[in-house]
N, C-alpha and C. Protein backbone atom coordinates (compact mmCIF):
# COMPACT_ATOMS: atom_id res chain seq x y z
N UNK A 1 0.23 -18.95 14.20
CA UNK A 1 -1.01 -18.19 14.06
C UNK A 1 -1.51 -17.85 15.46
N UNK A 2 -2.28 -16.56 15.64
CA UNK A 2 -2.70 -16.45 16.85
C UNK A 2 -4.40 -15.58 16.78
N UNK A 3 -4.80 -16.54 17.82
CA UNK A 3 -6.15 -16.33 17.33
C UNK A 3 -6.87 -15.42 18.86
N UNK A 4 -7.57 -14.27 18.40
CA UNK A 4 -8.10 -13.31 19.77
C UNK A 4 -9.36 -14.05 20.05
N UNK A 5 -9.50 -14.49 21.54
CA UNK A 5 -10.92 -15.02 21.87
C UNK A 5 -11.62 -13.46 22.28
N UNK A 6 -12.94 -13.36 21.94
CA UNK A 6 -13.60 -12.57 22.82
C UNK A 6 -14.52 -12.94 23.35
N UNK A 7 -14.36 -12.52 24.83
CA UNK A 7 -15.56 -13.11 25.83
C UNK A 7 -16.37 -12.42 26.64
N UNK A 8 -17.79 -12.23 26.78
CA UNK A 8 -18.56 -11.72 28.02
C UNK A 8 -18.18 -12.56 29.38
N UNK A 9 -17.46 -13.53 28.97
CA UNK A 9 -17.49 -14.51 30.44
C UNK A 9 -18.38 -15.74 29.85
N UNK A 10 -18.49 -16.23 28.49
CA UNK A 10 -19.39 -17.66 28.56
C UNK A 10 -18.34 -18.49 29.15
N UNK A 11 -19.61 -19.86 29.58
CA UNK A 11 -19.23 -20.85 30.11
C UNK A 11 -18.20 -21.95 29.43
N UNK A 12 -18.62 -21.26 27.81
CA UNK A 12 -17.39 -22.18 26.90
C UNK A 12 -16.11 -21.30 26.77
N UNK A 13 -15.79 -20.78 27.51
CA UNK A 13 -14.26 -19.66 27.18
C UNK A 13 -13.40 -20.83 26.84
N UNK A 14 -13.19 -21.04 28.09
CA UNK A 14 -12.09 -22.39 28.76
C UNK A 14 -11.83 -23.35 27.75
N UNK A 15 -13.03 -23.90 27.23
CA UNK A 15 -12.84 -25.04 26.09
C UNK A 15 -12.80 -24.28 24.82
N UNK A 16 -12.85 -22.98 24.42
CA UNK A 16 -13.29 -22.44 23.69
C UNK A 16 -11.34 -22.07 23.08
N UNK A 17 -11.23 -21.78 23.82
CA UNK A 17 -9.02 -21.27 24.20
C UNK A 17 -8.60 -23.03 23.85
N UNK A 18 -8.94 -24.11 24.61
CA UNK A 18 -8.14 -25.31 24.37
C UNK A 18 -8.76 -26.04 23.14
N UNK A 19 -10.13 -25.76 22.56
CA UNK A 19 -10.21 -26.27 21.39
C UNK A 19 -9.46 -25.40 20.04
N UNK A 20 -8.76 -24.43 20.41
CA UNK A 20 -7.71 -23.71 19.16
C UNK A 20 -6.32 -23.83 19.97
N UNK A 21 -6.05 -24.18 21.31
CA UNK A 21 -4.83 -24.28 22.02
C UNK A 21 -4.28 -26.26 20.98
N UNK A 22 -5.14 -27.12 21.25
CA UNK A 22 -4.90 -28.14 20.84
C UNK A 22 -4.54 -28.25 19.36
N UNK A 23 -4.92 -27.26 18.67
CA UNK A 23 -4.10 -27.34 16.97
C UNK A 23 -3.27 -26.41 16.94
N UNK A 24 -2.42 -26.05 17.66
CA UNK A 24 -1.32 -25.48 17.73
C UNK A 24 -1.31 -23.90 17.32
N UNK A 25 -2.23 -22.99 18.06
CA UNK A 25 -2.51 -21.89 17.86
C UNK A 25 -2.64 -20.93 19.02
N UNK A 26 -1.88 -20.10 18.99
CA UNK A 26 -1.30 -19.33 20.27
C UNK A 26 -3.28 -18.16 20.32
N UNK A 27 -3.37 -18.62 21.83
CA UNK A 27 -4.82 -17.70 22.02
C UNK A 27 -4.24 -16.47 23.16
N UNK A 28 -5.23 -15.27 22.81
CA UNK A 28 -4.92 -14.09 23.62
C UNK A 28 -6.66 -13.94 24.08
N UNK A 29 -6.78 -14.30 25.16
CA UNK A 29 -8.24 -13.95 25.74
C UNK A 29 -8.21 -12.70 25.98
N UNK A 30 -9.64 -11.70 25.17
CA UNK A 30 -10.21 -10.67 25.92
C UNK A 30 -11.19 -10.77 25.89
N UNK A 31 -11.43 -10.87 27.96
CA UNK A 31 -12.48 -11.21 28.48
C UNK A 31 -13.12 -10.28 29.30
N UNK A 32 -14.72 -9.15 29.26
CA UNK A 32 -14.37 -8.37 29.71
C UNK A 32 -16.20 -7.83 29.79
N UNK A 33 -17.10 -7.27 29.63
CA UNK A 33 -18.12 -7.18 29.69
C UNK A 33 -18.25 -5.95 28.33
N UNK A 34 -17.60 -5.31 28.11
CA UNK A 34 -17.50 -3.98 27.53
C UNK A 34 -17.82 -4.53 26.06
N UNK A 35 -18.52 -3.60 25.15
CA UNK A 35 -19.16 -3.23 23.90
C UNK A 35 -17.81 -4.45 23.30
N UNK A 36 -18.63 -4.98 22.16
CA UNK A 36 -17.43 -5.60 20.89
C UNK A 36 -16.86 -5.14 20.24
N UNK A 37 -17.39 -3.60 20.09
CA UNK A 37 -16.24 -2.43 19.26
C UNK A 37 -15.18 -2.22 20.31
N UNK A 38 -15.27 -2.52 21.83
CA UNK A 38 -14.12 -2.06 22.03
C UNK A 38 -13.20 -3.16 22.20
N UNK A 39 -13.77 -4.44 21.94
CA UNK A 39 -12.60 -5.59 21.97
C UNK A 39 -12.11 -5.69 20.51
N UNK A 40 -12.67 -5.53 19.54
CA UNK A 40 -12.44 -5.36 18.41
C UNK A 40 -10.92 -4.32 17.97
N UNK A 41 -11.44 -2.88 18.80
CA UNK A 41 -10.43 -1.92 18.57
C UNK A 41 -8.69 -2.41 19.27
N UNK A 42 -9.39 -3.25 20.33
CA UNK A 42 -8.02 -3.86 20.97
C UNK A 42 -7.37 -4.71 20.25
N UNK A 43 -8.22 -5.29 19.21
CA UNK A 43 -7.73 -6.57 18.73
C UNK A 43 -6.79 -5.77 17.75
N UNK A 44 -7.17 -4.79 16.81
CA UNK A 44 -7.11 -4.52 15.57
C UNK A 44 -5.66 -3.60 15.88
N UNK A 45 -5.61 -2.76 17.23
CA UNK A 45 -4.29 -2.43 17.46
C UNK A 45 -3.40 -3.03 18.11
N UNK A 46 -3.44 -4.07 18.78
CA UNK A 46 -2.26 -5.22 19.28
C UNK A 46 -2.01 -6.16 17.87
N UNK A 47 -2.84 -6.63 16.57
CA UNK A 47 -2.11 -7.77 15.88
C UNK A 47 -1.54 -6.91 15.18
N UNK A 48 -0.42 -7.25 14.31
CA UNK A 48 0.95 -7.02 13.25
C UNK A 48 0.63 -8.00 12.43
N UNK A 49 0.19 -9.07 12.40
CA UNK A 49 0.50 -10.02 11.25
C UNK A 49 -1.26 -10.76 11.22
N UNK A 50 -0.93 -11.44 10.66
CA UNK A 50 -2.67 -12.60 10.47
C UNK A 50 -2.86 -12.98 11.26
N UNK A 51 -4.55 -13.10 11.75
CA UNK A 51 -4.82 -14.03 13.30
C UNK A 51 -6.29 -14.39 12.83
N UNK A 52 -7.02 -14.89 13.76
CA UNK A 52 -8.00 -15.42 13.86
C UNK A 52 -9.03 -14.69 14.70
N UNK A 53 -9.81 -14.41 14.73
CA UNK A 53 -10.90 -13.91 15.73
C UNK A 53 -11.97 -14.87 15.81
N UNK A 54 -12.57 -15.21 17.37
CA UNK A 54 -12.91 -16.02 17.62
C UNK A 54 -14.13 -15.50 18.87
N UNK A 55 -15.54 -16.08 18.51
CA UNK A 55 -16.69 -15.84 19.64
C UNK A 55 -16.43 -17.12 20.84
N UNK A 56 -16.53 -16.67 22.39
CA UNK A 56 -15.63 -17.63 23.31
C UNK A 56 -16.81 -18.21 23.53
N UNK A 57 -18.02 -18.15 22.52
CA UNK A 57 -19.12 -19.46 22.70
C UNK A 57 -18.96 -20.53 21.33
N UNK A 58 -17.63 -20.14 21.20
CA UNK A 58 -17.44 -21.10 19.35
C UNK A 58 -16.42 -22.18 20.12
N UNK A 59 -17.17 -23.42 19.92
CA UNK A 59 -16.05 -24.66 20.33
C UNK A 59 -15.43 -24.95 18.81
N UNK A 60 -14.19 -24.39 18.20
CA UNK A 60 -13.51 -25.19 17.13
C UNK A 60 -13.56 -26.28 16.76
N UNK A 61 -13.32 -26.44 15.61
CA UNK A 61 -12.70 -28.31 15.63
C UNK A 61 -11.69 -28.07 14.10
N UNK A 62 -11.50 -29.65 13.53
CA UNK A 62 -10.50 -29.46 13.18
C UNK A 62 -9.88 -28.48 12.06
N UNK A 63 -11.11 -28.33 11.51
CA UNK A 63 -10.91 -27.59 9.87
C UNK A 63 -10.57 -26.13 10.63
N UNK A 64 -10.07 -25.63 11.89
CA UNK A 64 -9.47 -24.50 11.93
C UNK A 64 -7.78 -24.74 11.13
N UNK A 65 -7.46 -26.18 11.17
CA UNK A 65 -5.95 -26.14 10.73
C UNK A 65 -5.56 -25.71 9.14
N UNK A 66 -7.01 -25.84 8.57
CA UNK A 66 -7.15 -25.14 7.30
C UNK A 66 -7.37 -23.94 6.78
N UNK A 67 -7.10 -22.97 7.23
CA UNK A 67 -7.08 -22.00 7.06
C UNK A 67 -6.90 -21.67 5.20
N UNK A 68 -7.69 -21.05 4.60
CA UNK A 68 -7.32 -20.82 3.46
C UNK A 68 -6.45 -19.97 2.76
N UNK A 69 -5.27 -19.83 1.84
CA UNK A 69 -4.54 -18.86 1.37
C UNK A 69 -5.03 -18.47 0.12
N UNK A 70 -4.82 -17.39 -0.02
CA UNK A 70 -5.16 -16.40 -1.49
C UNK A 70 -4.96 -15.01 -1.07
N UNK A 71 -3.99 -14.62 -1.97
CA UNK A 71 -3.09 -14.13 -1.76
C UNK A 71 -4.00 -12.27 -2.26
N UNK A 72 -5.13 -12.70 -2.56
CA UNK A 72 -6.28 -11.66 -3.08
C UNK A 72 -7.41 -11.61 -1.92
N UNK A 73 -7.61 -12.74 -1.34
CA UNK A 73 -8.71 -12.09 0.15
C UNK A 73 -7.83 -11.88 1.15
N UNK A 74 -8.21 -10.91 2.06
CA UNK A 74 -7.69 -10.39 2.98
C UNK A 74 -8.46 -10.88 4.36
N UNK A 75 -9.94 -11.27 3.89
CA UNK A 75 -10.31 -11.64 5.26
C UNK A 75 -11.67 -12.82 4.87
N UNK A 76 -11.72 -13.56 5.76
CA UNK A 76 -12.56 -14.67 5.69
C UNK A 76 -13.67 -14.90 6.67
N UNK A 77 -14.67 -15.17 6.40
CA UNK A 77 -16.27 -15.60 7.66
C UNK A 77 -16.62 -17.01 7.50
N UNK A 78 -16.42 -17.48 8.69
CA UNK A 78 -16.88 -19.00 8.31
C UNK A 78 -17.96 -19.35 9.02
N UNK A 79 -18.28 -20.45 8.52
CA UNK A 79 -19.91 -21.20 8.94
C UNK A 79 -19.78 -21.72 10.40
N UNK A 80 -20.42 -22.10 11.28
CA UNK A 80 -20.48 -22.65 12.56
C UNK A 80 -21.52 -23.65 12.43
N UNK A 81 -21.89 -24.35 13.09
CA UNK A 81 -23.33 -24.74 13.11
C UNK A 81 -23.47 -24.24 14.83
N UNK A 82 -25.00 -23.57 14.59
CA UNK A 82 -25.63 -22.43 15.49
C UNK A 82 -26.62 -23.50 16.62
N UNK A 83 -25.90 -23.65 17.75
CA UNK A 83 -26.75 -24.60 18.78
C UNK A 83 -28.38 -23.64 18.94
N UNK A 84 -28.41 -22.78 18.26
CA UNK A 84 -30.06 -22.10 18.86
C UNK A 84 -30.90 -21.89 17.98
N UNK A 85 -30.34 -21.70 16.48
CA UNK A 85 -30.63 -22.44 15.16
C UNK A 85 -30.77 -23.72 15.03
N UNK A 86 -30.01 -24.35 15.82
CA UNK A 86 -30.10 -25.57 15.55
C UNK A 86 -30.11 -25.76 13.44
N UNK A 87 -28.94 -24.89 13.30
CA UNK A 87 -28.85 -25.25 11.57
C UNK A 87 -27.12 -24.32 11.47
N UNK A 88 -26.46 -24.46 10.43
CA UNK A 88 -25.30 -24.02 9.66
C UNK A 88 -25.79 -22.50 9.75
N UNK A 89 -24.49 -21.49 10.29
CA UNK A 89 -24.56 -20.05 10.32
C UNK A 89 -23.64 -19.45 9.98
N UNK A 90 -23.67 -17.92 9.80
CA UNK A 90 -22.57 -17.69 9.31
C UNK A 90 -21.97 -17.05 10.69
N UNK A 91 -20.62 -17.07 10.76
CA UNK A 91 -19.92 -15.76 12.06
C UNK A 91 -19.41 -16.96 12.99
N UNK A 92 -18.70 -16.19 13.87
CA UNK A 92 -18.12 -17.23 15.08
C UNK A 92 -16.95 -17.35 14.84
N UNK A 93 -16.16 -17.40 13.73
CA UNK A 93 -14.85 -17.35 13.67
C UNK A 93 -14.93 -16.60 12.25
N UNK A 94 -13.71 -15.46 12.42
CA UNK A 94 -12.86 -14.69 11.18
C UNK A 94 -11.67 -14.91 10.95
N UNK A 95 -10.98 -14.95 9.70
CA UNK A 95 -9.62 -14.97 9.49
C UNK A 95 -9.27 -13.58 8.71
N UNK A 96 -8.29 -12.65 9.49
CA UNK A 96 -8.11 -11.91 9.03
C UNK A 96 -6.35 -11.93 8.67
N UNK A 97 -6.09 -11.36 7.02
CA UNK A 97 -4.56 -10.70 6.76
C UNK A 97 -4.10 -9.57 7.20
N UNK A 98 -2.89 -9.54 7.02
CA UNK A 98 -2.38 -8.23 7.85
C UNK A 98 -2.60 -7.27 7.17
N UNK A 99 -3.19 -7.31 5.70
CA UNK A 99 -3.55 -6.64 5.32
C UNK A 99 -4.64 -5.46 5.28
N UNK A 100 -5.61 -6.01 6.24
CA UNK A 100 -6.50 -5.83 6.92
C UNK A 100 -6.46 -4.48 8.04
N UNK A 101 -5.57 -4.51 8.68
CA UNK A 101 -5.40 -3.95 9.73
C UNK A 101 -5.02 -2.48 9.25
N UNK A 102 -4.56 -1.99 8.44
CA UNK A 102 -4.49 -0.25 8.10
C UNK A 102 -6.28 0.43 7.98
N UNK A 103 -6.64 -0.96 7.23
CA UNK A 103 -8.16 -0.53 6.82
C UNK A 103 -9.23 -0.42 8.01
N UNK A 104 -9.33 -1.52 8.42
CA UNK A 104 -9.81 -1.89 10.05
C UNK A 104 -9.44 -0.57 11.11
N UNK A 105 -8.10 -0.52 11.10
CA UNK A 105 -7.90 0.91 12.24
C UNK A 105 -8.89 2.10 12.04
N UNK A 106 -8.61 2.54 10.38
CA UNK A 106 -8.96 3.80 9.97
C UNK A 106 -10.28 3.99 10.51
N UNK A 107 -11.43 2.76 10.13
CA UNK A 107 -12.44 3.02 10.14
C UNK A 107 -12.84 2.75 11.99
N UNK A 108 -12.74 2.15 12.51
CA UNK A 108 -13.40 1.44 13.57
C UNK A 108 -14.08 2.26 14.22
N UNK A 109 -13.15 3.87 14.53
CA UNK A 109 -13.69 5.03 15.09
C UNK A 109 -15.22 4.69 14.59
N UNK A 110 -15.81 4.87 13.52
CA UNK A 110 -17.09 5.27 12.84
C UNK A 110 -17.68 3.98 13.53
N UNK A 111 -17.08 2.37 13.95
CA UNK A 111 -18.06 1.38 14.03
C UNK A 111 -18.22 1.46 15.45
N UNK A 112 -17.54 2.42 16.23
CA UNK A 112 -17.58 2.21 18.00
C UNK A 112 -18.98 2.12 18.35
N UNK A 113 -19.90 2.62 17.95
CA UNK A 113 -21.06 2.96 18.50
C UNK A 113 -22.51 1.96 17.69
N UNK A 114 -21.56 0.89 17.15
CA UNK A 114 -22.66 0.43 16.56
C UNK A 114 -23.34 -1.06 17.04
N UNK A 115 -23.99 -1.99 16.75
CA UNK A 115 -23.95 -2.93 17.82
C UNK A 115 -23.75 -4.39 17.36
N UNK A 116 -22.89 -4.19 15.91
CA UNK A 116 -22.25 -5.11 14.79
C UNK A 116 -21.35 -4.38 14.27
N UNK A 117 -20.26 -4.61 15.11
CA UNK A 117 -19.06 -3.25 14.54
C UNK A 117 -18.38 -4.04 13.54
N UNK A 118 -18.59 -5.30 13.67
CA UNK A 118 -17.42 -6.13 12.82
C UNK A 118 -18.68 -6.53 11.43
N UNK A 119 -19.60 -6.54 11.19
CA UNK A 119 -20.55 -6.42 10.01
C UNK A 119 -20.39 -4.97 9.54
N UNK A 120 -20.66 -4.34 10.17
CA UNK A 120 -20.06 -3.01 9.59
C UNK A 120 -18.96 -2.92 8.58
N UNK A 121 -17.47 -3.40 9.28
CA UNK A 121 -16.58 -3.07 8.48
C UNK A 121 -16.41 -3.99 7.75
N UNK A 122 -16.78 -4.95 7.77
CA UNK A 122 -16.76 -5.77 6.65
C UNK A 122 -17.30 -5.71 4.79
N UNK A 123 -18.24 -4.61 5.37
CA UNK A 123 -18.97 -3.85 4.46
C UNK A 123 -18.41 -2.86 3.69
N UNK A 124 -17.25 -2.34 4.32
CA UNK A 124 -16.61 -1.76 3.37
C UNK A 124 -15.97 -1.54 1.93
N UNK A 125 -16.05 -0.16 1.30
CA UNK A 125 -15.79 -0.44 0.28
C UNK A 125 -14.60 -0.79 -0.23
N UNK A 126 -13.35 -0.51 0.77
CA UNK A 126 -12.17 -1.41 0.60
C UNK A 126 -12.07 -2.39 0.32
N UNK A 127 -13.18 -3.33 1.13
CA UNK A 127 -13.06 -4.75 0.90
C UNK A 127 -13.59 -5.30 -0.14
N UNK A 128 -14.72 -4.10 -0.82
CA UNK A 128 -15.00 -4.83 -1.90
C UNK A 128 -15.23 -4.31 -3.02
N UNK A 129 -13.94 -3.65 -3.55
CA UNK A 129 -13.92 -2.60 -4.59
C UNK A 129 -12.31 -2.69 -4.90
N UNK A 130 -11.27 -3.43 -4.92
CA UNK A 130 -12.14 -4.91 -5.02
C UNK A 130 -12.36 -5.90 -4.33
N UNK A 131 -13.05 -7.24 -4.27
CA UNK A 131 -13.55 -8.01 -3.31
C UNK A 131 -12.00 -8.23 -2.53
N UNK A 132 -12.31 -8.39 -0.94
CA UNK A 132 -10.96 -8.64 -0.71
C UNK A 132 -11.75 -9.41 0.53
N UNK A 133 -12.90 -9.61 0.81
CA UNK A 133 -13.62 -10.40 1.61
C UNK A 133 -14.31 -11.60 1.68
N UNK A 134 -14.67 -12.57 1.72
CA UNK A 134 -15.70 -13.62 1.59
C UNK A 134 -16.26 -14.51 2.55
N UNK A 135 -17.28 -15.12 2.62
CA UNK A 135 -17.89 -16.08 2.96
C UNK A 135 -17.37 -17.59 3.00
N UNK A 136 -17.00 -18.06 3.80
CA UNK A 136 -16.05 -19.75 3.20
C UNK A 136 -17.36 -20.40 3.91
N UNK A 137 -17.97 -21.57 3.04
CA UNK A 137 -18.71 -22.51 3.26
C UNK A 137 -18.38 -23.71 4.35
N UNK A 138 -17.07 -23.90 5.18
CA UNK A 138 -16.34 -24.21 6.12
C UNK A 138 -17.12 -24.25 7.30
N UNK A 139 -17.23 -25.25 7.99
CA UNK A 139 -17.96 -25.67 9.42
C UNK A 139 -16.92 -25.25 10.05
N UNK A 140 -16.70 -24.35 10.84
CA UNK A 140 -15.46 -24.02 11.58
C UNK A 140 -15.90 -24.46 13.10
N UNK A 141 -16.70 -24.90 13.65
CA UNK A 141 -16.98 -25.55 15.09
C UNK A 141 -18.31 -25.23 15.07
N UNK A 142 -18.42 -25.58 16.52
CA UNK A 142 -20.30 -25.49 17.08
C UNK A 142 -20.56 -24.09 18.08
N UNK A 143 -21.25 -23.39 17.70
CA UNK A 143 -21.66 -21.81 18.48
C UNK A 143 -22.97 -22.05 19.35
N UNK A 144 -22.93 -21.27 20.50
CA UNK A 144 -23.59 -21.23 20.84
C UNK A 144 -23.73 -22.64 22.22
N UNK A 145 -23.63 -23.36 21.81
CA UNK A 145 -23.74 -24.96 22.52
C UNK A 145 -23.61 -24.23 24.21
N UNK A 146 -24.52 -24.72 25.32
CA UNK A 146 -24.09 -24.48 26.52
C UNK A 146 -24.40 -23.32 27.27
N UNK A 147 -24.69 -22.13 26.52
CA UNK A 147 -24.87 -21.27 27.29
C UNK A 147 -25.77 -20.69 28.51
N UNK A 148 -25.57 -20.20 29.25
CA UNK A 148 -26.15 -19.89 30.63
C UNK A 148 -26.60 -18.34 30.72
N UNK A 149 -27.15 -18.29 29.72
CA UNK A 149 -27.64 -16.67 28.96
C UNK A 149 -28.62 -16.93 28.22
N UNK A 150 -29.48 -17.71 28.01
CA UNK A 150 -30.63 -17.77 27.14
C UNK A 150 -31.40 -16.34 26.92
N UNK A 151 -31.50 -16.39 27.94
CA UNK A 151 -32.60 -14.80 27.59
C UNK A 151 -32.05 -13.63 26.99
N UNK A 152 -30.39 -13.53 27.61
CA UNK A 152 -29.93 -12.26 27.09
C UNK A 152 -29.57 -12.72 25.43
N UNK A 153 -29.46 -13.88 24.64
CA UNK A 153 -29.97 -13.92 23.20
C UNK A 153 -30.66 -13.87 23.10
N UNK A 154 -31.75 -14.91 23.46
CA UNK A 154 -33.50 -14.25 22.89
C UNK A 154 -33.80 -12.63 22.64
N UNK A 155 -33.04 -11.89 23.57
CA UNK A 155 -33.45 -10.73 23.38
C UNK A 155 -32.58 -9.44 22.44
N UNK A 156 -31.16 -10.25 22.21
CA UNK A 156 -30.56 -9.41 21.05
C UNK A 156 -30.93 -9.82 19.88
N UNK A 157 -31.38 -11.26 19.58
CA UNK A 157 -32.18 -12.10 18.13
C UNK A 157 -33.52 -10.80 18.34
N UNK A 158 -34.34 -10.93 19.30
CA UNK A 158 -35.35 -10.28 19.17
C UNK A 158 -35.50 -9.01 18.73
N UNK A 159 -34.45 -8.26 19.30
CA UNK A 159 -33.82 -6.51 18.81
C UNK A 159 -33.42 -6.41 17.68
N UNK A 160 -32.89 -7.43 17.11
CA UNK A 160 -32.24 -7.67 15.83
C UNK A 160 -33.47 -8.07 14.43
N UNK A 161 -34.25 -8.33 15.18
CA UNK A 161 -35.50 -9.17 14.42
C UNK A 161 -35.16 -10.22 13.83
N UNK A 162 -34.18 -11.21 14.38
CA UNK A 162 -33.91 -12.40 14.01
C UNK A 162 -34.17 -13.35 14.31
N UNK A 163 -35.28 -13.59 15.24
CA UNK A 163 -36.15 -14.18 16.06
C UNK A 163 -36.38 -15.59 15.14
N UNK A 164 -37.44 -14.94 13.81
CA UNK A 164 -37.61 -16.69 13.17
C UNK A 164 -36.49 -17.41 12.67
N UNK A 165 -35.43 -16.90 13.56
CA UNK A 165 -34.19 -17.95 12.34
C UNK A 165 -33.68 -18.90 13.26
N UNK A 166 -34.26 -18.47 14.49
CA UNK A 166 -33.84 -19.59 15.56
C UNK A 166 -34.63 -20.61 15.80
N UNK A 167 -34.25 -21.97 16.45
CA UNK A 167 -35.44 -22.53 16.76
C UNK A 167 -34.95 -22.84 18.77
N UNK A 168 -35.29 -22.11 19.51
CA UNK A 168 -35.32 -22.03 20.72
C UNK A 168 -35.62 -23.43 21.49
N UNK A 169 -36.44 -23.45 21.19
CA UNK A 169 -37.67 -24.57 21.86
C UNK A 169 -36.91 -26.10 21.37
N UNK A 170 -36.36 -26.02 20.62
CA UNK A 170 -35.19 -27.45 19.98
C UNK A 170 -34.46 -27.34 21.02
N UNK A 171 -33.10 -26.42 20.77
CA UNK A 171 -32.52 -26.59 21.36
C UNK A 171 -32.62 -26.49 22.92
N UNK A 172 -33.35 -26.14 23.57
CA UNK A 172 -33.89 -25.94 24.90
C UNK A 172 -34.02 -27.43 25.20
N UNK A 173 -34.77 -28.24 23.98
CA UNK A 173 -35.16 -29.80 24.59
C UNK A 173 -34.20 -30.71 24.61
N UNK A 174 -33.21 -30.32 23.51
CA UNK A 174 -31.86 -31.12 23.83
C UNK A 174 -30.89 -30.89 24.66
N UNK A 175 -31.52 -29.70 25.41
CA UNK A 175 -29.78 -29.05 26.58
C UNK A 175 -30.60 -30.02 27.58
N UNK A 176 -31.61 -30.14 27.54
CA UNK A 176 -32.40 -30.74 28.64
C UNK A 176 -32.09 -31.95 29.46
N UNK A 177 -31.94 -32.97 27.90
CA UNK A 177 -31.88 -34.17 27.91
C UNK A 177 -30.53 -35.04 28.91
């Protein structure tokens, strides 16, 4: 299996590559400052077969070795628990089939410009006409933990209006400690 990290440059890349390097999963870092539609578009035309997509502020753990089969979803979103929530979230790691990737190409053009390209296509009616997508209730690692960017989230939660779902001021007192 091979799983794409994408990174602005967080401080968890490094552990972010050896916590999916250590369960035996080949990582391809793209690390780079540029929009997520365009790491996305890279991703979606370099894989051929099933991989993993991965946020390089998501420390894994073990239930990545579980990956689920069904031979009817094509792609999977799993839970994290959110260091800025300080609670269970969804995103941070995807499992996508190769099935995926004719559908994913076609569209991406339309998601380049958006600023959740990968919520976007997920939304599609490919995926769910019929369902070929889901939600797995799966702790797939810890997001967020560490970062040296506080403000530049505060202020995409804030753009986003997702502001009350965080609790800031928690986790601020435990990075502290």
């Amino acid at each position: 299996m091979k799983a794409y990290v994408t990174s602005i440059g967080e401080p968890t890349t490094e552990l972010c590559l050896w916590s999916l390097e250590r369960h035996g999963i080949e990582t391809v870092l793209i690390q780079d400052k540029s929009s997520l539609a365009n790491k996305l578009s890279m991703i979606y035309e370099q894989a051929d077969d099933d991989f993993i997509r991965v946020d390089a502020d998501v420390i894994v753990n073990r239930n990545i070795r579980r990956l689920p089969e069904n031979k009817d979803i094509w792609w999977w979103q799993f839970h994290t628990y959110d260091w800025f929530k300080q609670d269970i979230a969804w995103g941070g790691v995807q499992y996508y089939k190769k099935e995926t990737l004719p559908i994913l190409r076609k569209h991406m053009g339309e998601a380049m410009h958006l600023e959740r390209p990968e919520s976007y296509l997920y939304r599609l009616k490919e995926f769910h006409d019929p369902r070929r997508c889901i939600g797995d209730p799966v702790i797939m690692g810890l997001n967020g933990y560490k970062q040296d960017d506080v403000a530049r989230v505060k202020y995409v939660k804030t753009r986003r209006k997702q502001l009350d779902n965080y609790d800031f001021e928690l986790s601020d007192r435990i990075s502290a400690l």
